[in-house]
Protein backbone atom coordinates (compact mmCIF):
# COMPACT_ATOMS: atom_id res chain seq x y z
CA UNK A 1 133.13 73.44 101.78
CA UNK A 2 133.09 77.06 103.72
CA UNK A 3 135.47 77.20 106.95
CA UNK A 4 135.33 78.74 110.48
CA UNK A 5 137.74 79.42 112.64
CA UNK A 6 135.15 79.68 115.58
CA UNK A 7 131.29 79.14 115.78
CA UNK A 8 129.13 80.78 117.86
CA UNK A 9 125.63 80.81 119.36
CA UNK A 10 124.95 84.26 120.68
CA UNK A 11 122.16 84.60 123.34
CA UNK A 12 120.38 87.87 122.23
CA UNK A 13 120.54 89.62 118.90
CA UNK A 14 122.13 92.39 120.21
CA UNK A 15 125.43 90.04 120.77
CA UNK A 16 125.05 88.62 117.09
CA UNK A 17 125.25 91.99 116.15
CA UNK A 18 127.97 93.17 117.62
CA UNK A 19 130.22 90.01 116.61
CA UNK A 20 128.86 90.41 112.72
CA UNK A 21 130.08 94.22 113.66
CA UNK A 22 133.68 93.08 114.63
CA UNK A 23 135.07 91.89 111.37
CA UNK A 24 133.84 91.47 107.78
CA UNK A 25 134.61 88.24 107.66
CA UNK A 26 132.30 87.11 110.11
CA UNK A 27 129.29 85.41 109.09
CA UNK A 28 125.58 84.70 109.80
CA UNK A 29 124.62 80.97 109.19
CA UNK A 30 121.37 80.79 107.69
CA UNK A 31 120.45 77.20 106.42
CA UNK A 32 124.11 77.16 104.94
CA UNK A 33 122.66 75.35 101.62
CA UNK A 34 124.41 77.16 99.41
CA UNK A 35 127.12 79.05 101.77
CA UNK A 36 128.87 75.13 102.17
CA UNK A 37 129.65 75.26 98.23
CA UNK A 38 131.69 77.62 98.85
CA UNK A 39 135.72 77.21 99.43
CA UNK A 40 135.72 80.39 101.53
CA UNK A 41 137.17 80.50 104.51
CA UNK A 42 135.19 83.02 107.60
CA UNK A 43 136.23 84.13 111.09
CA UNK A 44 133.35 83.04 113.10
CA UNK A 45 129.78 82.01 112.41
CA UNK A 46 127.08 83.33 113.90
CA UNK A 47 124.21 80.82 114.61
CA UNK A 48 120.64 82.59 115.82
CA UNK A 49 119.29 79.23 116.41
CA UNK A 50 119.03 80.29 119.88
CA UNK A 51 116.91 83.73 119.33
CA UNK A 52 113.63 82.01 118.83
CA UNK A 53 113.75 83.18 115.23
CA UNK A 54 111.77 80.05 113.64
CA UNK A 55 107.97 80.66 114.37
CA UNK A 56 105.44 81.70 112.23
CA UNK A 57 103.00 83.96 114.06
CA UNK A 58 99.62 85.89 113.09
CA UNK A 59 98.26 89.61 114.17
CA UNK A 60 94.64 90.88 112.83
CA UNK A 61 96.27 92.62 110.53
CA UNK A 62 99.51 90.58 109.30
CA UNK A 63 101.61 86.92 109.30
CA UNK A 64 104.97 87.49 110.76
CA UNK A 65 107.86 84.96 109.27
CA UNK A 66 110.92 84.68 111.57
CA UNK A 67 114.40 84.87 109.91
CA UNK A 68 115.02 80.64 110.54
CA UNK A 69 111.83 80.02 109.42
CA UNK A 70 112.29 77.11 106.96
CA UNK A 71 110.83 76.65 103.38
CA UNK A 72 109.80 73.42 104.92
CA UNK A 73 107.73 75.47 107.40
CA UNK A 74 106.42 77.67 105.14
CA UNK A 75 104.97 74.52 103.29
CA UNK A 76 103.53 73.01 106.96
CA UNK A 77 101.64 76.02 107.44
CA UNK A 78 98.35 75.30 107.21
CA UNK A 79 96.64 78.83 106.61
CA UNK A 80 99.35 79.23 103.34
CA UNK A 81 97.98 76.80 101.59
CA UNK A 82 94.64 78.79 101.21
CA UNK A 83 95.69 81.89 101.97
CA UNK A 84 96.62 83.89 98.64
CA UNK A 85 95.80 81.08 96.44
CA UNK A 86 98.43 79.51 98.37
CA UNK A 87 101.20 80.89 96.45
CA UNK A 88 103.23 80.82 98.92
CA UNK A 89 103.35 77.14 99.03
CA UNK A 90 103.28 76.40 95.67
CA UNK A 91 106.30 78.72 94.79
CA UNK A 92 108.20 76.45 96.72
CA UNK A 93 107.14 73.22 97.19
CA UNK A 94 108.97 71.82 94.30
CA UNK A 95 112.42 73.18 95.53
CA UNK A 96 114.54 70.17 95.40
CA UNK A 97 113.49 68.03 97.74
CA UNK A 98 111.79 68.38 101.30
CA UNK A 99 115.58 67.55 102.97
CA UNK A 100 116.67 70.98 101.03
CA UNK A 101 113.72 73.00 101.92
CA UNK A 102 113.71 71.91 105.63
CA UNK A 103 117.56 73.90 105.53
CA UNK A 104 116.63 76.92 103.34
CA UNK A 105 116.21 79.57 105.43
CA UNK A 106 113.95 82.51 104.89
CA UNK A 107 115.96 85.28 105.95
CA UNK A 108 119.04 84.02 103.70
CA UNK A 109 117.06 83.89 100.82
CA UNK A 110 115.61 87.24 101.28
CA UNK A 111 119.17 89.18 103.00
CA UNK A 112 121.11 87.80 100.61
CA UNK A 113 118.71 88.66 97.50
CA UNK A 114 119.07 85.21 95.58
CA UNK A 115 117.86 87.00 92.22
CA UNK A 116 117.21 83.26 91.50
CA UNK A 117 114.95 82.68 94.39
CA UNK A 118 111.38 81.82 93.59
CA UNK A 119 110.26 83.07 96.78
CA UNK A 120 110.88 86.53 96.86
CA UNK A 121 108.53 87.42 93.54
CA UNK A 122 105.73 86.23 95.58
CA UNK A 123 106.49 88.44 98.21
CA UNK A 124 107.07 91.41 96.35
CA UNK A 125 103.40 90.81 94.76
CA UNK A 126 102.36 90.49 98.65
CA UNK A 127 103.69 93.83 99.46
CA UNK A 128 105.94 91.50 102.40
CA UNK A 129 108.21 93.89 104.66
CA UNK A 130 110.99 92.98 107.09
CA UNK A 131 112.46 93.97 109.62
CA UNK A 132 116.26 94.78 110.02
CA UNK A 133 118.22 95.19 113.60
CA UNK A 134 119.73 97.89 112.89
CA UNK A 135 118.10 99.60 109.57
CA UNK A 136 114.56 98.83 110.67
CA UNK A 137 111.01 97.94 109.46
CA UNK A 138 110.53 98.65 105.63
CA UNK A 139 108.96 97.13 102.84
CA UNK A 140 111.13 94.58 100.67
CA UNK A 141 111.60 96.60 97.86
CA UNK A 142 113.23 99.38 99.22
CA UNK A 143 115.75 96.54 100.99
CA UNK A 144 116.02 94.69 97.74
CA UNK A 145 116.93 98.55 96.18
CA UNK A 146 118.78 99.84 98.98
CA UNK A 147 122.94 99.13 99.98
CA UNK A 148 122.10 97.97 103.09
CA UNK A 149 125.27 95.92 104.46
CA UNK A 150 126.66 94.13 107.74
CA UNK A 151 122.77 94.15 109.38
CA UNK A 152 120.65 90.94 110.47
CA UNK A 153 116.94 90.28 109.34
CA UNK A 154 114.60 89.25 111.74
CA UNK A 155 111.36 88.94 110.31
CA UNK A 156 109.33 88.98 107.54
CA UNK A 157 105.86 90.03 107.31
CA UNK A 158 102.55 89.91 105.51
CA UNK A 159 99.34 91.59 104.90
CA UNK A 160 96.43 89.59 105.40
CA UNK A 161 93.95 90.34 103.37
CA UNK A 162 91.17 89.01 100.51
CA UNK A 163 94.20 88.93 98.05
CA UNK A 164 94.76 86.50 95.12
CA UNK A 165 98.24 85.94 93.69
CA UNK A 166 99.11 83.37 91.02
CA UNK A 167 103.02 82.49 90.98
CA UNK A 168 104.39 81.12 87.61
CA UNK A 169 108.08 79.52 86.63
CA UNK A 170 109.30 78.00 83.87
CA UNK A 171 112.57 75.99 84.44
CA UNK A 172 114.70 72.75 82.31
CA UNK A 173 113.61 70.01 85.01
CA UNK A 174 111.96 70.29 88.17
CA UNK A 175 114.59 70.64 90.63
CA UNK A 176 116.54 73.20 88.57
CA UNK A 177 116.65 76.94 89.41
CA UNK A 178 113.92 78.80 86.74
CA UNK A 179 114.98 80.20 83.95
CA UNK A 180 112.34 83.18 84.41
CA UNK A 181 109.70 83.32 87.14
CA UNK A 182 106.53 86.13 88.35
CA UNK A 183 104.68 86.27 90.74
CA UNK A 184 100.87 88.33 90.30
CA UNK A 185 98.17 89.66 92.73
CA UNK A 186 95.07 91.44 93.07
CA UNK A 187 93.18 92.86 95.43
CA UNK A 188 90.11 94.80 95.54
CA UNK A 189 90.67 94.88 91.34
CA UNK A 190 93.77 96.60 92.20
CA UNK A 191 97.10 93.91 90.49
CA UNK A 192 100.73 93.89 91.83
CA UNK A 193 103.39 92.27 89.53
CA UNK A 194 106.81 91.28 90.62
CA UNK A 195 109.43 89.16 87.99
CA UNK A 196 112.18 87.64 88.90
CA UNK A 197 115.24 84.75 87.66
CA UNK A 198 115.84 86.87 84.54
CA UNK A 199 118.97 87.10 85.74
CA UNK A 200 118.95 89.83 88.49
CA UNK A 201 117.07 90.92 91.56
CA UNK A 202 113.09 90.39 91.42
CA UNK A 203 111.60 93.42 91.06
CA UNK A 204 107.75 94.98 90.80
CA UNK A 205 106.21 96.43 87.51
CA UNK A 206 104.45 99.28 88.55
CA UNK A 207 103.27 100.87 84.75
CA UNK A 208 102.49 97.16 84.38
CA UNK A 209 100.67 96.88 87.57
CA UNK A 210 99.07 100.11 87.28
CA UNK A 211 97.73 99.45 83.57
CA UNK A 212 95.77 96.20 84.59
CA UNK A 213 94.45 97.86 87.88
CA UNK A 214 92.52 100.68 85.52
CA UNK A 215 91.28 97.94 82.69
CA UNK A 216 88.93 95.42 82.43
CA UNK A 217 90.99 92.23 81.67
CA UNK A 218 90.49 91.10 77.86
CA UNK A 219 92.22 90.17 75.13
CA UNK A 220 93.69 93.83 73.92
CA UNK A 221 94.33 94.51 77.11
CA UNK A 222 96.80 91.70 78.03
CA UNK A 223 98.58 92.48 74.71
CA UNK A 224 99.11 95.85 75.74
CA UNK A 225 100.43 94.94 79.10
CA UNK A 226 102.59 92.13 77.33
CA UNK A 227 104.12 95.57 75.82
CA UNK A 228 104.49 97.84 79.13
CA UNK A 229 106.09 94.60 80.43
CA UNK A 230 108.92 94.36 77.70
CA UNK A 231 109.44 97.72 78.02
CA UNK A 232 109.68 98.23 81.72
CA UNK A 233 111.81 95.66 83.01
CA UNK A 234 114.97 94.13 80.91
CA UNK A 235 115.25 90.36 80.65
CA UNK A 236 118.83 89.67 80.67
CA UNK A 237 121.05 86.77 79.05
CA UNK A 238 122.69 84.39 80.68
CA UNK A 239 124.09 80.39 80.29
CA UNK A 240 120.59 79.37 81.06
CA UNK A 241 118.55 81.70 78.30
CA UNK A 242 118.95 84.17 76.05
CA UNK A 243 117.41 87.74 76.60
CA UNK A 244 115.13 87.39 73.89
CA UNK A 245 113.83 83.53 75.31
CA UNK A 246 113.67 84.64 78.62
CA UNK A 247 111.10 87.50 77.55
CA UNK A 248 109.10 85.15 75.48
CA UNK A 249 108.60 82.30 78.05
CA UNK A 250 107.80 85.49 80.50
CA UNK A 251 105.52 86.61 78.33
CA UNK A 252 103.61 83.29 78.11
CA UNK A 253 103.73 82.84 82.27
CA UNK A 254 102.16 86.23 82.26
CA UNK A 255 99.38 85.53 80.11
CA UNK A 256 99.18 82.27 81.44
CA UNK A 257 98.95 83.61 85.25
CA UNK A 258 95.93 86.73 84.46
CA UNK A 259 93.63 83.93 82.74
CA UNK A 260 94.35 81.79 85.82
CA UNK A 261 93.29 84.62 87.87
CA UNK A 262 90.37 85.68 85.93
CA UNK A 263 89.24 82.16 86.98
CA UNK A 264 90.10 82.27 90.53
C-alpha cells in the first residue's frame, strides 16, 4: 500500500496545481486502483474530488468526460450505450467487477497512459481530445506521443457524430487485462483504427486506416490491410504473449471487427 505524508483537497485547480508544482513527489489521486499496489511512499495527495470534475456533459457538437468521471459512469450513461455502437460501454463493462469500475478513474487511465487500458483504443478510433491545465486542449494522440509531465487533465471529449466503432479484445479469463485489444470506426466510409495491449501505448494506424477508407471492403481487401497492419505497428512480447501470438490473435480481432461492421 502507497503512503502520504499529508492529503489534501484543494478548492480550485489552480491550487492543485501549484501543490503538484511544489515537489515531484506529490501526487494526484485518481481512483487509486492501481496506485495502492504500490509500496511507494508520496508527499501529499492531491484529491480533485472537490472541483466538480465527475459529470458527463453534452454540446451540439461534442460529449465532455470530466477527469473523476468513473468507468462505472461511463457504463450509466444512457446515450453510450447507443451512441457509437456503444463501444464505449462495451470496452469496459467487463472490467473486473462494477466495485472496480465505480473507482477507475478516467483521467488516470488516460494521464497515466495504461498501454493496457481497454479504454483508450476506443478513444483514439473516436478522435477523443482532452484538455490539460497547463498544456491545453489537444487531441489524445499527440498527449499519448508527447513528454508532457507534472500537468492535470481535466476533461475528455468527444465528437458526436453518425460514427460506428466496433471494439475487440482477446484476453485468458474475463477479468484479466487483454493480451491484445483494437478499437475500429467509420464514418461517412471514412475508418479510424487504433491497437492497443500489445505491450505499449495504443496507438492509430493511419496507412491502415487510410487503405480501408479508399476500398470497398471484401475479401482481398482485408488481406491486404491484415498486411499494412503487420507492417505498421510492432506487436511486442511479453509474459502474457509472444510477438508473433499477439499479431495473430490481432489479426483475427481485426477481421473479426470489419465483418461486424459491414453488418452494422
Amino acid at each position: 500500500m502507497f503512503q502520504l505524508n499529508d492529503y489534501i483537497k484543494p478548492d480550485s485547480i489552480d491550487e492543485a496545481y501549484k501543490l503538484l508544482q511544489k515537489s515531484k513527489n506529490n501526487v494526484i489521486l485518481g481512483g487509486n486502483t492501481f496506485l495502492k499496489l504500490s509500496d511507494k511512499k508520496y508527499n501529499i495527495g492531491i484529491d480533485l474530488s472537490n472541483l466538480n470534475l465527475n459529470e458527463i456533459s453534452k454540446t451540439e457538437n461534442e460529449y465532455e468526460i470530466g477527469a473523476y468521471t468513473t468507468y462505472g459512469d461511463i457504463c450509466r450513461y444512457e446515450e453510450f450505450h447507443s451512441f457509437a455502437s456503444g463501444a464505449l460501454v462495451r470496452a469496459i463493462e467487463n472490467i473486473v467487477g462494477s466495485q472496480f469500475r465505480n473507482h477507475v478513474t478516467v483521467g488516470a487511465s488516460v494521464y497515466s497512459k495504461y498501454g493496457f487500458s481497454d479504454f483508450i483504443p476506443v478513444l483514439l478510433a473516436l478522435k477523443a481530445e482532452v484538455l490539460l491545465y497547463n498544456n491545453g486542449r489537444m487531441s489524445l494522440s499527440e498527449f499519448l506521443n508527447s513528454n508532457i509531465k507534472r500537468d492535470i487533465l481535466l476533461k475528455v471529449y468527444i465528437p458526436i457524430g453518425d460514427i460506428k466503432c466496433i471494439f475487440k479484445s482477446f484476453r485468458s479469463t474475463k477479468t484479466d487485462f487483454s493480451i491484445v485489444n483494437l478499437a475500429l470506426s467509420e464514418n461517412n466510409g471514412s475508418y479510424l483504427l487504433a491497437v492497443g495491449a500489445r505491450p505499449s501505448l495504443a496507438e492509430l494506424c493511419p496507412l491502415t486506416s487510410k487503405f480501408l477508407s479508399e476500398n470497398k471492403i471484401d475479401k482481398t481487401v482485408i488481406l491486404k490491410a491484415k498486411e499494412l497492419l503487420f507492417n505498421e505497428i510492432s506487436f511486442g512480447s511479453n509474459a502474457k504473449a509472444s510477438k508473433e501470438y499477439r499479431q495473430k490473435l490481432a489479426g483475427n480481432l481485426f477481421k473479426k471487427a470489419l465483418l461486424e461492421m459491414e453488418e452494422l
